[in-house]
C-alpha atoms as a PDB file:
ATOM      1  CA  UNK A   1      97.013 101.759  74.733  1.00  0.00           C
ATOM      2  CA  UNK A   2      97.948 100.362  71.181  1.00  0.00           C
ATOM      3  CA  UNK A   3     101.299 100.881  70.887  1.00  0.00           C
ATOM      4  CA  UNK A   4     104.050  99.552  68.251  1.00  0.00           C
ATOM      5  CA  UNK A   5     106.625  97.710  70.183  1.00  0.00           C
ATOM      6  CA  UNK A   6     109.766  95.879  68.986  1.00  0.00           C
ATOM      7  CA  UNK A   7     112.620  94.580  70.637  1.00  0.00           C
ATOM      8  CA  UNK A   8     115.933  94.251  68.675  1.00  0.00           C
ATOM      9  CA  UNK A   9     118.266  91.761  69.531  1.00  0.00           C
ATOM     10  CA  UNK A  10     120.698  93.841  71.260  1.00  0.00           C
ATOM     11  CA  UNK A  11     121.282  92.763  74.821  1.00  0.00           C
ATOM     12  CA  UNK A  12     124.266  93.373  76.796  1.00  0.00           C
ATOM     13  CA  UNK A  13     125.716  92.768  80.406  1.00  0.00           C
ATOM     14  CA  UNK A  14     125.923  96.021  82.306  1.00  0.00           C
ATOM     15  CA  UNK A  15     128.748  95.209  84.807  1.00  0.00           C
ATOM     16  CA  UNK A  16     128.546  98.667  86.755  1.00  0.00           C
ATOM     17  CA  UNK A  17     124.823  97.949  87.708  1.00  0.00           C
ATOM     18  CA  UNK A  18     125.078  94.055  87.108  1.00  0.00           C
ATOM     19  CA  UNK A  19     122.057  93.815  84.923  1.00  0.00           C
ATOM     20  CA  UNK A  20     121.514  93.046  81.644  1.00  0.00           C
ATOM     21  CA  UNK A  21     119.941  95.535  79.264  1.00  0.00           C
ATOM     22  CA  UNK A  22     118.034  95.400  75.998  1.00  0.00           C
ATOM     23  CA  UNK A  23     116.268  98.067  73.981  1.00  0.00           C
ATOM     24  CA  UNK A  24     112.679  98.207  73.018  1.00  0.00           C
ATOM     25  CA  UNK A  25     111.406 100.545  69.897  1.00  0.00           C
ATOM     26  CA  UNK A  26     108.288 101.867  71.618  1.00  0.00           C
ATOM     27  CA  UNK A  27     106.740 103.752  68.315  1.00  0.00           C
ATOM     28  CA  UNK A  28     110.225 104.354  66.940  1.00  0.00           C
ATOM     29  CA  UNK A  29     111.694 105.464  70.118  1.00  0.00           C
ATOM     30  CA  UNK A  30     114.206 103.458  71.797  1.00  0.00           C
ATOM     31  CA  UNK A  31     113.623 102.438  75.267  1.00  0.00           C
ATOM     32  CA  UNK A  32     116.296 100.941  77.712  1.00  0.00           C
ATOM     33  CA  UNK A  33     114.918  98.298  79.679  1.00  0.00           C
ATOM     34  CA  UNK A  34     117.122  95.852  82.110  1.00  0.00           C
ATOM     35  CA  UNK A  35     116.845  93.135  84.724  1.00  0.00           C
ATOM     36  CA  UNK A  36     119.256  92.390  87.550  1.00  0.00           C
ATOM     37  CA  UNK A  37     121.433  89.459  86.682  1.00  0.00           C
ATOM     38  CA  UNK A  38     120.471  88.160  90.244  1.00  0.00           C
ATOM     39  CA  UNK A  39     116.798  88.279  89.383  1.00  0.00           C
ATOM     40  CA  UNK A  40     117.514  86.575  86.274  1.00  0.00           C
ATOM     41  CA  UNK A  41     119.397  83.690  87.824  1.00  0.00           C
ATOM     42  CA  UNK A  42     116.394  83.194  90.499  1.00  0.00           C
ATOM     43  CA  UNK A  43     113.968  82.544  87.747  1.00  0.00           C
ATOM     44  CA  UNK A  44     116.010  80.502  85.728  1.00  0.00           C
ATOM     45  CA  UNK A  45     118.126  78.608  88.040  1.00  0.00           C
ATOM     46  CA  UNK A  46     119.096  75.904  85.228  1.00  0.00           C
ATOM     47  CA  UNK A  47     121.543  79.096  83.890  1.00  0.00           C
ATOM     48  CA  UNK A  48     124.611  80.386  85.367  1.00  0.00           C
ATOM     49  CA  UNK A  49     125.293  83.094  83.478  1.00  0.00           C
ATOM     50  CA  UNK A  50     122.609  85.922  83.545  1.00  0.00           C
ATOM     51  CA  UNK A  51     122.944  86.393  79.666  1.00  0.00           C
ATOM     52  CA  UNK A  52     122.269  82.936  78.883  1.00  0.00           C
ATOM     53  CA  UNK A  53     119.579  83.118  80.988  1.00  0.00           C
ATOM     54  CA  UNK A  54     118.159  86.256  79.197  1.00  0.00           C
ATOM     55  CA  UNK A  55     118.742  84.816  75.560  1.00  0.00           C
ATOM     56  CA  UNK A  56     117.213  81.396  76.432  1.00  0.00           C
ATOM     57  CA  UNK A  57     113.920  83.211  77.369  1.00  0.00           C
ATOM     58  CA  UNK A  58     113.989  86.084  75.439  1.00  0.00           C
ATOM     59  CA  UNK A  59     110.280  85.408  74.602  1.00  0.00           C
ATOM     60  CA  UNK A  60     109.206  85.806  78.598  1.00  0.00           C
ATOM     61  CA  UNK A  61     111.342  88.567  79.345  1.00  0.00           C
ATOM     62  CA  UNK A  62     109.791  90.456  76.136  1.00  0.00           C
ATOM     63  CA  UNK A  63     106.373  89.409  76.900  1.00  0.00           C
ATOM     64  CA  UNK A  64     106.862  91.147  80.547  1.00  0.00           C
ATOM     65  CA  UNK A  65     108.472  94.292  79.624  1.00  0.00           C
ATOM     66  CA  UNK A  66     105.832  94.911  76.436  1.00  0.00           C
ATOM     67  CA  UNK A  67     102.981  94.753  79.391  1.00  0.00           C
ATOM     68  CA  UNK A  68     105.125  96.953  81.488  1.00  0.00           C
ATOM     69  CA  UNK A  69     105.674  99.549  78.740  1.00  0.00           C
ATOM     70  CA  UNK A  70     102.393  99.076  78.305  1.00  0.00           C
ATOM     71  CA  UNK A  71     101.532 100.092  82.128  1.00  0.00           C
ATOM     72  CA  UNK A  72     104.182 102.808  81.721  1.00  0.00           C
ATOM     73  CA  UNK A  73     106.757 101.883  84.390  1.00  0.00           C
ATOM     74  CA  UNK A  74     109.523 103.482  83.000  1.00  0.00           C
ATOM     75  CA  UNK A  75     111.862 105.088  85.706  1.00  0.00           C
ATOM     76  CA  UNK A  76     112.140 109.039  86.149  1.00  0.00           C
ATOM     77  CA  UNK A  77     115.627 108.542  83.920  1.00  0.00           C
ATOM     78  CA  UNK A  78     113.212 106.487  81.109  1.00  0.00           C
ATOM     79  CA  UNK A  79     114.419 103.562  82.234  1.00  0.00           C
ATOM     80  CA  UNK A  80     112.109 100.026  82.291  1.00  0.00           C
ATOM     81  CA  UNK A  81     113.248  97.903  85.393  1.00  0.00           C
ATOM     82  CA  UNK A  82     112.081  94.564  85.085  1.00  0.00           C
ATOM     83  CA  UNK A  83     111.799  92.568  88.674  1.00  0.00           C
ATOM     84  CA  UNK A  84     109.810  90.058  90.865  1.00  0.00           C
ATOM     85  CA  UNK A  85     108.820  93.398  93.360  1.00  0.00           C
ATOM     86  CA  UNK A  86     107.184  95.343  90.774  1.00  0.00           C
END
């Protein structure tokens, strides 16, 4: 599937589902996509705040959710989780 995907650099910490989320413009449409803060500090132990952690490898995190769009994994509210139990 050849699909035009961008990511803006608009993360934020969701503290009601402790995750942070980012958008993704998936042909001009705007996806949510988010990763548990946990999840982020088990990858990237050397951080100890999740959204340091997300900004330091924004590249990664990018690369994984464009193959995931990709795939189509978005949740039945259009949501893209991203996680180690995929």
């Amino acid at each position: 599937m050849n699909q035009a995907i961008q990511f803006p650099e608009r993360e934020w910490w969701d503290e009601g589902i402790q995750a942070v989320c980012f958008t993704a413009l998936v042909n001009g449409f705007q996806l949510v996509c988010a990763i548990h803060g946990e999840e982020l500090l088990r990858r990237y132990h050397d951080e100890f705040i999740a959204l340091d952690a997300f900004r330091k490898n924004r590249w990664d995190i990018e690369e994984e959710a464009t193959h995931a769009i990709e795939q189509q994994q978005e949740n039945d509210q259009g949501w893209l989780w991203l996680s180690s139990a995929r």
